[in-house]
PDB file of N, CA and C in Angstrom:
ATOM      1  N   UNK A   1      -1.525 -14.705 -10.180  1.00  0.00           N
ATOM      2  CA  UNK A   1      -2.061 -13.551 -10.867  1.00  0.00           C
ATOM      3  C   UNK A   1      -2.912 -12.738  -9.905  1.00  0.00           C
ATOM      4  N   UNK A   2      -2.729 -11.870  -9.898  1.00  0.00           N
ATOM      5  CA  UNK A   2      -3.437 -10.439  -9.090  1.00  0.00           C
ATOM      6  C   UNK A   2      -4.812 -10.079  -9.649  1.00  0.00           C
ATOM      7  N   UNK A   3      -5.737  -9.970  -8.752  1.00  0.00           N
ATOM      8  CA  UNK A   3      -7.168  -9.705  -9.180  1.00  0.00           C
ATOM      9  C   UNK A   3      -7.467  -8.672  -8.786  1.00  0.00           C
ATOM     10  N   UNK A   4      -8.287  -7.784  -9.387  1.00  0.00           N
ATOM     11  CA  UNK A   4      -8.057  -6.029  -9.273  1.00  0.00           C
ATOM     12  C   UNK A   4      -9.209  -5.875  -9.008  1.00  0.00           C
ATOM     13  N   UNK A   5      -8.927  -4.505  -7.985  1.00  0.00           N
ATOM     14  CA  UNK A   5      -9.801  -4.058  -6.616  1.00  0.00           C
ATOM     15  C   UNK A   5     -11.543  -3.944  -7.697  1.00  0.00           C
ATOM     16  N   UNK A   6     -11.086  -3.736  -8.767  1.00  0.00           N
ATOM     17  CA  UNK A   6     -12.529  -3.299  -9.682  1.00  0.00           C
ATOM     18  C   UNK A   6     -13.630  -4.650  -9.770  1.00  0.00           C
ATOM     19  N   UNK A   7     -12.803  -5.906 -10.008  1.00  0.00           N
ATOM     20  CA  UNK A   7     -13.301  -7.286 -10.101  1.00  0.00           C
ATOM     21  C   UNK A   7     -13.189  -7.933  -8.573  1.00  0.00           C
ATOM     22  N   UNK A   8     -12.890  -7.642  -7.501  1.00  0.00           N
ATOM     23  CA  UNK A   8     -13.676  -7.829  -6.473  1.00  0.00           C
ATOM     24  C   UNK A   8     -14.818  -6.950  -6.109  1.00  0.00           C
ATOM     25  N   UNK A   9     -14.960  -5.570  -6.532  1.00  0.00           N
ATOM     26  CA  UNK A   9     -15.892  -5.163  -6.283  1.00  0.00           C
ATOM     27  C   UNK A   9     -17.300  -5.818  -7.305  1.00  0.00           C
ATOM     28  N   UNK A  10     -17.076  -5.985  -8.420  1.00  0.00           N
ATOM     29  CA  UNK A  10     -17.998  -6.114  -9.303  1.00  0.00           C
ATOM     30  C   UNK A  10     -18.480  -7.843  -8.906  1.00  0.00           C
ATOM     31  N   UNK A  11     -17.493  -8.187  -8.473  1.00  0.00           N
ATOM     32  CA  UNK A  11     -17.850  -9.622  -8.034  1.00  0.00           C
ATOM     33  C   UNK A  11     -18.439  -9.893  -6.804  1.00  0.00           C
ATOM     34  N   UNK A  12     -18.541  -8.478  -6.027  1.00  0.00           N
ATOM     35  CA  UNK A  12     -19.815  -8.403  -4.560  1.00  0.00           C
ATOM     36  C   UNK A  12     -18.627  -8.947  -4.244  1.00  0.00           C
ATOM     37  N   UNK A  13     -17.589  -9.341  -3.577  1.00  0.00           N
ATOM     38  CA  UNK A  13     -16.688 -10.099  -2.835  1.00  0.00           C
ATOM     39  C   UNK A  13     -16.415  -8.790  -1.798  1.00  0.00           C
ATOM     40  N   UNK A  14     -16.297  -8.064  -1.791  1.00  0.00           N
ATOM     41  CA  UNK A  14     -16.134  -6.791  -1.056  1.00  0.00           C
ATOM     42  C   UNK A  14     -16.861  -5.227  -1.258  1.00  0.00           C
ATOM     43  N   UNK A  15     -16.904  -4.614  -0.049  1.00  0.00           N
ATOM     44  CA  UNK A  15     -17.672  -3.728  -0.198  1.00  0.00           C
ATOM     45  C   UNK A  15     -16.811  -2.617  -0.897  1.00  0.00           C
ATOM     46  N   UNK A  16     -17.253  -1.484  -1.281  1.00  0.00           N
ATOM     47  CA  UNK A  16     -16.640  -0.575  -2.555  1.00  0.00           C
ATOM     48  C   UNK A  16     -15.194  -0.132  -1.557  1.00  0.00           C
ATOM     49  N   UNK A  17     -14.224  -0.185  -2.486  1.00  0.00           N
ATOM     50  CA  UNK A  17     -12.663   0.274  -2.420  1.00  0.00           C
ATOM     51  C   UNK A  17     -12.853   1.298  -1.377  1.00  0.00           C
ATOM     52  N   UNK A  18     -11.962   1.999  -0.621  1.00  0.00           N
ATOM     53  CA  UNK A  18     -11.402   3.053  -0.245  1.00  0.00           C
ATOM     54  C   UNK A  18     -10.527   4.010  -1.134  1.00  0.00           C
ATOM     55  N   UNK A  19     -10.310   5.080  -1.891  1.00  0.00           N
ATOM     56  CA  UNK A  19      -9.187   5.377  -2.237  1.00  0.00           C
ATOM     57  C   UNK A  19      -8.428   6.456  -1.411  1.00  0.00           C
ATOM     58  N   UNK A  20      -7.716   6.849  -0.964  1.00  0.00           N
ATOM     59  CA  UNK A  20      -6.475   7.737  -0.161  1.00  0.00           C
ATOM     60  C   UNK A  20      -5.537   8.130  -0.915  1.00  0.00           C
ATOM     61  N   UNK A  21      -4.872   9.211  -0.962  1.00  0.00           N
ATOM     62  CA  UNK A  21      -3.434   9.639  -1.037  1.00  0.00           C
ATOM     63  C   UNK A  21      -2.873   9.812   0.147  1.00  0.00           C
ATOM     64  N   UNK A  22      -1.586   9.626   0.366  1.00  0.00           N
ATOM     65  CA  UNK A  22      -0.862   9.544   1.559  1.00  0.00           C
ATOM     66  C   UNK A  22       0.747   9.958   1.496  1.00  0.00           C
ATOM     67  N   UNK A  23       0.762  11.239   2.279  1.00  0.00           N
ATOM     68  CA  UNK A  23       2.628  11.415   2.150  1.00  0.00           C
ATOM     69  C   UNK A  23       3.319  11.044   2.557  1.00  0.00           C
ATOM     70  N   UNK A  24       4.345   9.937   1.603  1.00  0.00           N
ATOM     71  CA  UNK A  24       5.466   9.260   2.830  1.00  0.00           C
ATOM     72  C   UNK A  24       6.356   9.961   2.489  1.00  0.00           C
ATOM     73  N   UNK A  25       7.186  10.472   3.895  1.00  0.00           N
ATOM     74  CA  UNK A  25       8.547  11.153   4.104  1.00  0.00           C
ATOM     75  C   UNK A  25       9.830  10.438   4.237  1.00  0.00           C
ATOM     76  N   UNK A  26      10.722  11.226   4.572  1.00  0.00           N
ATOM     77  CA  UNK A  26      12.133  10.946   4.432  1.00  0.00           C
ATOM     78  C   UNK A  26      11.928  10.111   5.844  1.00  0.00           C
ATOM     79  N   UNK A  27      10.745  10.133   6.757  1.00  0.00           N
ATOM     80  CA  UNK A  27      10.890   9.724   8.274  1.00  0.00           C
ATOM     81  C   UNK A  27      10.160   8.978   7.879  1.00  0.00           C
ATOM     82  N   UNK A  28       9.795   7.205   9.277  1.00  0.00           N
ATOM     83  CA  UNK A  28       9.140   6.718   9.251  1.00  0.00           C
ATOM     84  C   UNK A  28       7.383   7.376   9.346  1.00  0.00           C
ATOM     85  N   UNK A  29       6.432   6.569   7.825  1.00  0.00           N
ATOM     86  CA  UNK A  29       5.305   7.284   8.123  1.00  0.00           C
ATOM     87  C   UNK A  29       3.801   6.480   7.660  1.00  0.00           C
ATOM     88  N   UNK A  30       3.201   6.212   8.987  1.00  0.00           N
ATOM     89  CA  UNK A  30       1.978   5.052   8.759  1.00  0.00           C
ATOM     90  C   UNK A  30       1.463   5.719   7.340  1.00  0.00           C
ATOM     91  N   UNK A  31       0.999   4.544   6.551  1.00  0.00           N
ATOM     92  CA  UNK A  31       0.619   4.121   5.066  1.00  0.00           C
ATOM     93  C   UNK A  31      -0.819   3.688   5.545  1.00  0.00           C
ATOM     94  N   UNK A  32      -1.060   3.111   6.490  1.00  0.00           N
ATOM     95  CA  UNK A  32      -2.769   2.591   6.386  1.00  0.00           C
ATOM     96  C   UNK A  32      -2.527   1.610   8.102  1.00  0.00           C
ATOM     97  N   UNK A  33      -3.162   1.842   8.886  1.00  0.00           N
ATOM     98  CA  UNK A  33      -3.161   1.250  10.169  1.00  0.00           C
ATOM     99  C   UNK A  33      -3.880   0.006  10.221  1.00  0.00           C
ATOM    100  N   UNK A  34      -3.770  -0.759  11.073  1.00  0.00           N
ATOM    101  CA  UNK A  34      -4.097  -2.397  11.252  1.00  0.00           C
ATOM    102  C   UNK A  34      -5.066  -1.992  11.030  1.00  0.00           C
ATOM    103  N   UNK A  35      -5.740  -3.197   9.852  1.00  0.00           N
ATOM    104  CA  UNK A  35      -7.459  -3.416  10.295  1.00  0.00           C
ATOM    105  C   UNK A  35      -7.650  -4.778   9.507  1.00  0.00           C
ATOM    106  N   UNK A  36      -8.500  -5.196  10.593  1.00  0.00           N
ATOM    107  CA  UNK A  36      -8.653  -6.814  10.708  1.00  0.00           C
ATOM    108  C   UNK A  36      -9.897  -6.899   9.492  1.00  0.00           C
ATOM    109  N   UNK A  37     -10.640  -6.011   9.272  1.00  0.00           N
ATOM    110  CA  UNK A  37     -11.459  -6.280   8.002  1.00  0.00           C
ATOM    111  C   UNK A  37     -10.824  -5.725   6.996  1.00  0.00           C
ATOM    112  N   UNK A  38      -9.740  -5.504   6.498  1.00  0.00           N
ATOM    113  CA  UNK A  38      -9.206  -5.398   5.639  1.00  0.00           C
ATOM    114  C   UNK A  38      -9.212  -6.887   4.470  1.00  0.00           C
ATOM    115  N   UNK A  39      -9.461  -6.820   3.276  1.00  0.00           N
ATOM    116  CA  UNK A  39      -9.397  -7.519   2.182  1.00  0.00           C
ATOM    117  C   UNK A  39      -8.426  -7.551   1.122  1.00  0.00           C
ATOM    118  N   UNK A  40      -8.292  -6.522   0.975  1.00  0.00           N
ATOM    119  CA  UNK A  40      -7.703  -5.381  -0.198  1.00  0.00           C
ATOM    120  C   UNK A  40      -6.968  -4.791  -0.410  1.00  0.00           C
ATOM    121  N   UNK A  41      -5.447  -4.639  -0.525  1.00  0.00           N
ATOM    122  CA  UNK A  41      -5.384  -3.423  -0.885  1.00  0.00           C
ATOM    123  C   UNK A  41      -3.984  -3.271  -1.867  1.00  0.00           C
ATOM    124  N   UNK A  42      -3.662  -2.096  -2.251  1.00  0.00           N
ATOM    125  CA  UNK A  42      -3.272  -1.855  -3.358  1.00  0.00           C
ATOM    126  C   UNK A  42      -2.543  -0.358  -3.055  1.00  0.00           C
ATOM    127  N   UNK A  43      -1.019  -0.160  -3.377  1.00  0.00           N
ATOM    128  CA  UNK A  43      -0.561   1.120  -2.967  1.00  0.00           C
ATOM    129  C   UNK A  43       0.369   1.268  -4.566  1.00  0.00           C
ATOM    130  N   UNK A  44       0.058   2.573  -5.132  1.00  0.00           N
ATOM    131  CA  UNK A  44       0.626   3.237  -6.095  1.00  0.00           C
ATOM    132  C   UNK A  44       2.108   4.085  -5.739  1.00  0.00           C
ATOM    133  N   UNK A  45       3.074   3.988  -6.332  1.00  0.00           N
ATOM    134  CA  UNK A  45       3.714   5.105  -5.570  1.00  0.00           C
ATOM    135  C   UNK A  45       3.807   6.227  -7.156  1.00  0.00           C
ATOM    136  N   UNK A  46       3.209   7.080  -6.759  1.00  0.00           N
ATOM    137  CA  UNK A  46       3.011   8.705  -8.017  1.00  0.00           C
ATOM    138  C   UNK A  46       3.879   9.773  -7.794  1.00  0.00           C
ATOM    139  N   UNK A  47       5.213   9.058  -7.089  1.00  0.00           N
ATOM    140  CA  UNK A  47       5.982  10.462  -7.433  1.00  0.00           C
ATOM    141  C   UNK A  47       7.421   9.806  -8.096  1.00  0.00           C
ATOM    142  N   UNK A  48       8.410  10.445  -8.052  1.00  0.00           N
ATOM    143  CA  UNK A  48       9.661  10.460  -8.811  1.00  0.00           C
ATOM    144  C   UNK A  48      10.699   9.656  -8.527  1.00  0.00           C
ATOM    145  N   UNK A  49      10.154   9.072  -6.462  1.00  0.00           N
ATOM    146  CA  UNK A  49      11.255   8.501  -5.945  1.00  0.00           C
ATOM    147  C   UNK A  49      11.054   7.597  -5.475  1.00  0.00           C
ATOM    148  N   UNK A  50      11.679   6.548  -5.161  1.00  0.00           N
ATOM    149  CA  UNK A  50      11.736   4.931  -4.774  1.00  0.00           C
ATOM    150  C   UNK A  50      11.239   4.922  -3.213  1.00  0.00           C
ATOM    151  N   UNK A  51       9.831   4.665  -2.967  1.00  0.00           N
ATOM    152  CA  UNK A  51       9.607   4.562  -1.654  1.00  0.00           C
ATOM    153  C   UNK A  51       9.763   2.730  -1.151  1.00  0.00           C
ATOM    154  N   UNK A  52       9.444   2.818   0.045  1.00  0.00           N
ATOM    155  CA  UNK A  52       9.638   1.375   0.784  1.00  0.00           C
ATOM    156  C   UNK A  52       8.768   2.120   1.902  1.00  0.00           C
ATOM    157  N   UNK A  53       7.657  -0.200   1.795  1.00  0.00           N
ATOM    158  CA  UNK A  53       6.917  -0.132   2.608  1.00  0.00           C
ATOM    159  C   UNK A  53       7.657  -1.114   3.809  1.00  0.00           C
ATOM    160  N   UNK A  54       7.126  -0.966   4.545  1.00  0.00           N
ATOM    161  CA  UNK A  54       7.209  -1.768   6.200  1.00  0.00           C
ATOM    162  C   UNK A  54       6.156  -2.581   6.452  1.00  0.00           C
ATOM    163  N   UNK A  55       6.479  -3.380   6.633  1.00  0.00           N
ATOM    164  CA  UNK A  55       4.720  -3.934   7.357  1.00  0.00           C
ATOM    165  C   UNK A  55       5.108  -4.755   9.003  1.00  0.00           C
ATOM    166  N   UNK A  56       4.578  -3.884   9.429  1.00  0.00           N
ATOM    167  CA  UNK A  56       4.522  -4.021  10.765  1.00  0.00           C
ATOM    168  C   UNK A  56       5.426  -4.056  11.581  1.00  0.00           C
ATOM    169  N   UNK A  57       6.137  -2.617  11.320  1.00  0.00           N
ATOM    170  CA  UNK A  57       7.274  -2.379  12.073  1.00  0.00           C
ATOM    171  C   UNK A  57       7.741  -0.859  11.553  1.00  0.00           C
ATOM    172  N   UNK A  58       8.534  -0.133  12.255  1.00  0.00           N
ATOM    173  CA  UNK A  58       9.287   1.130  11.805  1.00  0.00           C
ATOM    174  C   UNK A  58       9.729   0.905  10.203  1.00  0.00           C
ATOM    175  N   UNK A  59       9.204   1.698   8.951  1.00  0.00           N
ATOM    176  CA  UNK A  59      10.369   1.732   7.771  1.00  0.00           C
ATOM    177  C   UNK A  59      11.622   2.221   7.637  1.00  0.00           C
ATOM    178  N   UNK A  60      12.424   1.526   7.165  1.00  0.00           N
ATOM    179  CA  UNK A  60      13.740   2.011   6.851  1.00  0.00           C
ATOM    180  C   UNK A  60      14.187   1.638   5.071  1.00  0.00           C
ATOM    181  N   UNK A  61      14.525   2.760   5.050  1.00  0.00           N
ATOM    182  CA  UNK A  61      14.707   2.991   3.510  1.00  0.00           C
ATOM    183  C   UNK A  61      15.728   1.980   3.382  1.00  0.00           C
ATOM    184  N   UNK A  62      15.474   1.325   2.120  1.00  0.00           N
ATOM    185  CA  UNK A  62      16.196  -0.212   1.529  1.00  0.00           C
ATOM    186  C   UNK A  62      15.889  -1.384   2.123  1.00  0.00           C
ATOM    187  N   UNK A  63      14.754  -1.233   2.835  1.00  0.00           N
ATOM    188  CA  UNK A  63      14.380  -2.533   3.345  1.00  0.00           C
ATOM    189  C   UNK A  63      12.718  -2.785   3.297  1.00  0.00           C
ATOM    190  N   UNK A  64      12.156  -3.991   3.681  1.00  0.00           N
ATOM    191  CA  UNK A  64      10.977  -3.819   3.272  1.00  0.00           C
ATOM    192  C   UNK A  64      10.505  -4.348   1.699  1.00  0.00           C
ATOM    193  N   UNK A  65       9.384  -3.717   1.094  1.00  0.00           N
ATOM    194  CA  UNK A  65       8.749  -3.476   0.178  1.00  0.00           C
ATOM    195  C   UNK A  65       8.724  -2.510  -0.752  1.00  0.00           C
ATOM    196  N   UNK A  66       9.908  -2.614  -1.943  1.00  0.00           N
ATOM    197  CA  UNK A  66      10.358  -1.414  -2.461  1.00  0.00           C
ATOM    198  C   UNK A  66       9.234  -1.136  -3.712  1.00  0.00           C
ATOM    199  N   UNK A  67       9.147   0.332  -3.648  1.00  0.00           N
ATOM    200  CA  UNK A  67       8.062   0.808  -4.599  1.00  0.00           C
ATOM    201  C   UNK A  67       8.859   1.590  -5.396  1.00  0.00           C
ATOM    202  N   UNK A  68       8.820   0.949  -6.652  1.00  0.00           N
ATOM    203  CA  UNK A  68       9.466   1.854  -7.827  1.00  0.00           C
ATOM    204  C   UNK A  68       9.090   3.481  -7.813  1.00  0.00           C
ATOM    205  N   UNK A  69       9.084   4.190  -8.445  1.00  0.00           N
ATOM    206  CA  UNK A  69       8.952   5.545  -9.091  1.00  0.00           C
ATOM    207  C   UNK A  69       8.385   5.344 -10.072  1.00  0.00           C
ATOM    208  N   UNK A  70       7.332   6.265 -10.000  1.00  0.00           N
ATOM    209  CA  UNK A  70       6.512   6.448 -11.231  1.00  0.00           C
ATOM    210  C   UNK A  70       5.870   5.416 -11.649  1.00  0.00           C
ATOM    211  N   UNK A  71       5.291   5.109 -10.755  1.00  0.00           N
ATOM    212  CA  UNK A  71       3.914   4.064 -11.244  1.00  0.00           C
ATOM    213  C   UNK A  71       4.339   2.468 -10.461  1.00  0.00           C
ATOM    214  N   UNK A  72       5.430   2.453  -9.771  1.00  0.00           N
ATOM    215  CA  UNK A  72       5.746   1.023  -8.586  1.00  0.00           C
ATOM    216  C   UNK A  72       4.843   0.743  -7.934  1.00  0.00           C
ATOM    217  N   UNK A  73       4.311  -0.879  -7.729  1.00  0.00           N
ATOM    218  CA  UNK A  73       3.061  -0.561  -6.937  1.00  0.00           C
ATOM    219  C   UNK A  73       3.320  -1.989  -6.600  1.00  0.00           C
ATOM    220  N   UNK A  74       2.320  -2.148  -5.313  1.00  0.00           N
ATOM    221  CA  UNK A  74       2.212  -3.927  -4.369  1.00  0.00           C
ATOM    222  C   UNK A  74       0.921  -3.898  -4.188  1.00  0.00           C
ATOM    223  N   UNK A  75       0.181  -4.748  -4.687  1.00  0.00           N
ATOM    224  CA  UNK A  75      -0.721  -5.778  -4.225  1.00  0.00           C
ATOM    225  C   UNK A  75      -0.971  -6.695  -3.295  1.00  0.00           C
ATOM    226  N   UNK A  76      -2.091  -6.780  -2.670  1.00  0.00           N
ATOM    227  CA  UNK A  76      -2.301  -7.666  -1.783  1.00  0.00           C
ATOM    228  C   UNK A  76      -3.836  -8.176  -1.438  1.00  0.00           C
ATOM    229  N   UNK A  77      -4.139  -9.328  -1.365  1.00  0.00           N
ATOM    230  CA  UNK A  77      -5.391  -9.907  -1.156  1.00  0.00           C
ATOM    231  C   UNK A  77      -5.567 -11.185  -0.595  1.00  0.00           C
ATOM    232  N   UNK A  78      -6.579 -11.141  -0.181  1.00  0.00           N
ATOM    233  CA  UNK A  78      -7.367 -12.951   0.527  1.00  0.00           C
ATOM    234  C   UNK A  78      -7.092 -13.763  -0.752  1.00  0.00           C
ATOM    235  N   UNK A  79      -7.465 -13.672  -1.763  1.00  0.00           N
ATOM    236  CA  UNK A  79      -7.506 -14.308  -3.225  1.00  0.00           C
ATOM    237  C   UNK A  79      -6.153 -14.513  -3.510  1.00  0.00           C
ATOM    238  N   UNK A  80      -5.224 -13.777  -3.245  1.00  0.00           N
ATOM    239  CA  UNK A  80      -3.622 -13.909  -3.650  1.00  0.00           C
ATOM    240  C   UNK A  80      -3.176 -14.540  -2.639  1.00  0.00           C
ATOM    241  N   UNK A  81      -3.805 -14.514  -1.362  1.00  0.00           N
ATOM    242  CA  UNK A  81      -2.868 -15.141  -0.227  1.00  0.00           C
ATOM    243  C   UNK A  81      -1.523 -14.675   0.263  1.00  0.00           C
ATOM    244  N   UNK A  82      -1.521 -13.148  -0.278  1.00  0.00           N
ATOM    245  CA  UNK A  82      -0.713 -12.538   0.577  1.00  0.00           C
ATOM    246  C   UNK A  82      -0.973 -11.345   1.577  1.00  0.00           C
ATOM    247  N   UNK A  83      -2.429 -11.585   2.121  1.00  0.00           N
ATOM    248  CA  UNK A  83      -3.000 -10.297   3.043  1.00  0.00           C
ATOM    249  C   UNK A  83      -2.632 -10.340   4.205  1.00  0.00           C
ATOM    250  N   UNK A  84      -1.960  -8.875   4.078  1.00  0.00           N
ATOM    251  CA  UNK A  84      -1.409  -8.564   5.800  1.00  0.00           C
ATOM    252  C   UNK A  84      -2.440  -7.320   6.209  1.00  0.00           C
ATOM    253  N   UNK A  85      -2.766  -7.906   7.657  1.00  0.00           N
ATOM    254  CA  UNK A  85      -3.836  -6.804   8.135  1.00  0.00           C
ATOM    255  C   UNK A  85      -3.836  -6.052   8.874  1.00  0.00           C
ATOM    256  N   UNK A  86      -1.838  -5.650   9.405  1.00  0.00           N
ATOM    257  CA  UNK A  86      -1.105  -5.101  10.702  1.00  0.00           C
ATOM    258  C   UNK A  86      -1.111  -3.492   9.810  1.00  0.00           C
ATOM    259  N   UNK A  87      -0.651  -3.250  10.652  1.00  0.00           N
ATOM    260  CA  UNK A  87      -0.435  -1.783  10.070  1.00  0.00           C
ATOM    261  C   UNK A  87       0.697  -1.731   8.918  1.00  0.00           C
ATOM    262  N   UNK A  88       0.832  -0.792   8.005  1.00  0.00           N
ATOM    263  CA  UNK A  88       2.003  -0.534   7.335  1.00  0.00           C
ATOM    264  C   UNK A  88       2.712   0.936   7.344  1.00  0.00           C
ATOM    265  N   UNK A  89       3.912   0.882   6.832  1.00  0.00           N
ATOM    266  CA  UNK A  89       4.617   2.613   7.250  1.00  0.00           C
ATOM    267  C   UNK A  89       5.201   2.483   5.942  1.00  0.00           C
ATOM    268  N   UNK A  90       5.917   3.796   5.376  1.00  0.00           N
ATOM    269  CA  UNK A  90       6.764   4.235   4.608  1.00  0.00           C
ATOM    270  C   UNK A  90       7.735   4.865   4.809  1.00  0.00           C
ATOM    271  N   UNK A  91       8.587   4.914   3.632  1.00  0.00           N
ATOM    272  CA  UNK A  91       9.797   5.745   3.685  1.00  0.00           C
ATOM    273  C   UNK A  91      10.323   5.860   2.632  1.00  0.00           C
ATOM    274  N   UNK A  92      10.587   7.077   1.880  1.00  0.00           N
ATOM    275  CA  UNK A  92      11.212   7.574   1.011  1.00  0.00           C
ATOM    276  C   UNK A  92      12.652   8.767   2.064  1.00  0.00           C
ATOM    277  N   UNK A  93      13.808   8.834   0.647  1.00  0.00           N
ATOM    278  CA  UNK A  93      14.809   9.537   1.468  1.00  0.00           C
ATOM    279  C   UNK A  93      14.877  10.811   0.730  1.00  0.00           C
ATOM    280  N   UNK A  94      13.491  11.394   0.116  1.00  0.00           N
ATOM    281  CA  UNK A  94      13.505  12.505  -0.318  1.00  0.00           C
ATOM    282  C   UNK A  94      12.461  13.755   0.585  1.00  0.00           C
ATOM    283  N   UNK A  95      11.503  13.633   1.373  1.00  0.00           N
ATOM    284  CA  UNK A  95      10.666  14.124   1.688  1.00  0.00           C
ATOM    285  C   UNK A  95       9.196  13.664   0.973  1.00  0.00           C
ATOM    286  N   UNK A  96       8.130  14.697   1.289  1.00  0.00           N
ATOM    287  CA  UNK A  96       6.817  14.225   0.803  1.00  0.00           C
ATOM    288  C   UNK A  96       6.581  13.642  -0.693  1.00  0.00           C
ATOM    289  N   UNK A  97       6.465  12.404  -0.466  1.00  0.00           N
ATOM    290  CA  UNK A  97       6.134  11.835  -2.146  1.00  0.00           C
ATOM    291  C   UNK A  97       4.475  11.311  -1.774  1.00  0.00           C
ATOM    292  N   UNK A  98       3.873  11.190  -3.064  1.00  0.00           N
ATOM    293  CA  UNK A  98       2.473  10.507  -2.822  1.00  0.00           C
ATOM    294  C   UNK A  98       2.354   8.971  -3.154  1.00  0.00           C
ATOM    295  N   UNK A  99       1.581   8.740  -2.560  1.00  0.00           N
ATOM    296  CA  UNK A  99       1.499   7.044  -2.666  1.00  0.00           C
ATOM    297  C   UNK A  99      -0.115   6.762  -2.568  1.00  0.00           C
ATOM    298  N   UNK A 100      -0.766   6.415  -3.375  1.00  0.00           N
ATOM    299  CA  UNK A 100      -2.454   6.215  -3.925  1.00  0.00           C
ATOM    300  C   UNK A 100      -2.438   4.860  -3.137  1.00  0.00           C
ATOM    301  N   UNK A 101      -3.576   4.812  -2.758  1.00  0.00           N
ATOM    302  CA  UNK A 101      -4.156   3.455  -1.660  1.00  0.00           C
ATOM    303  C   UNK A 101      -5.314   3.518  -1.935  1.00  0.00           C
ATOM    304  N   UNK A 102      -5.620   2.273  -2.113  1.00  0.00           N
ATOM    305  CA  UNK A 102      -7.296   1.446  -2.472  1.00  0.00           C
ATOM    306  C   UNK A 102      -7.064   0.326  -1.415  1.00  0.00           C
ATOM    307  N   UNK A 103      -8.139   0.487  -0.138  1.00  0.00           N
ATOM    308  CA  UNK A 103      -8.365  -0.732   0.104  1.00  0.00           C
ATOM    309  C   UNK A 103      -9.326  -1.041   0.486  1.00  0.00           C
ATOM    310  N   UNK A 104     -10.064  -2.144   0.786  1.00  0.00           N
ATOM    311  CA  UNK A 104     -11.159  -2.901   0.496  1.00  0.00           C
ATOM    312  C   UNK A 104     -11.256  -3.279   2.174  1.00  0.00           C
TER     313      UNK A 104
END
């Protein structure tokens, strides 16, 4: 079960969220760059079309970490035991879509 960026904050476990919007394109396009104090984080995808994440490497659409449309989203944390702290990229095969990022 996934524990949300609101209840690590309220639980002092981390210092207050980051939030970002970020346009991933039809091209490969960094989502949030390595960082080793990273805890957290959490990517929305808010537009119409099926993006895909990468983690730690060039994205290519259909591979990766697929983010639904309209509200698709991945989680990740120390607490879940699935935190990656390399950089990540995107790719959608439509042009600029938005993708909401909270991370900790």
């Amino acid at each position: 079960m996934a524990i949300s960026a609101s209840a690590y904050y309220s639980s002092g476990l981390l210092a207050a969220p980051v939030h970002t919007e970020v346009a991933c394109k039809s091209s490969n396009t960094v989502l949030v760059a390595a960082n080793l104090d990273r805890k957290y984080l959490l990517v929305i995808n808010d537009s119409d079309t099926v993006c895909y994440l990468y983690l730690g490497g060039t994205a290519v659409a259909s591979k990766g970490i697929r983010l639904n449309a309209n509200g698709g989203s991945f989680e990740m944390s120390l607490q879940a035991g699935n935190l990656y702290q390399g950089a990540i990229n995107c790719i959608n095969s439509t042009g600029d879509k938005t993708l909401l990022v909270t991370q900790a």
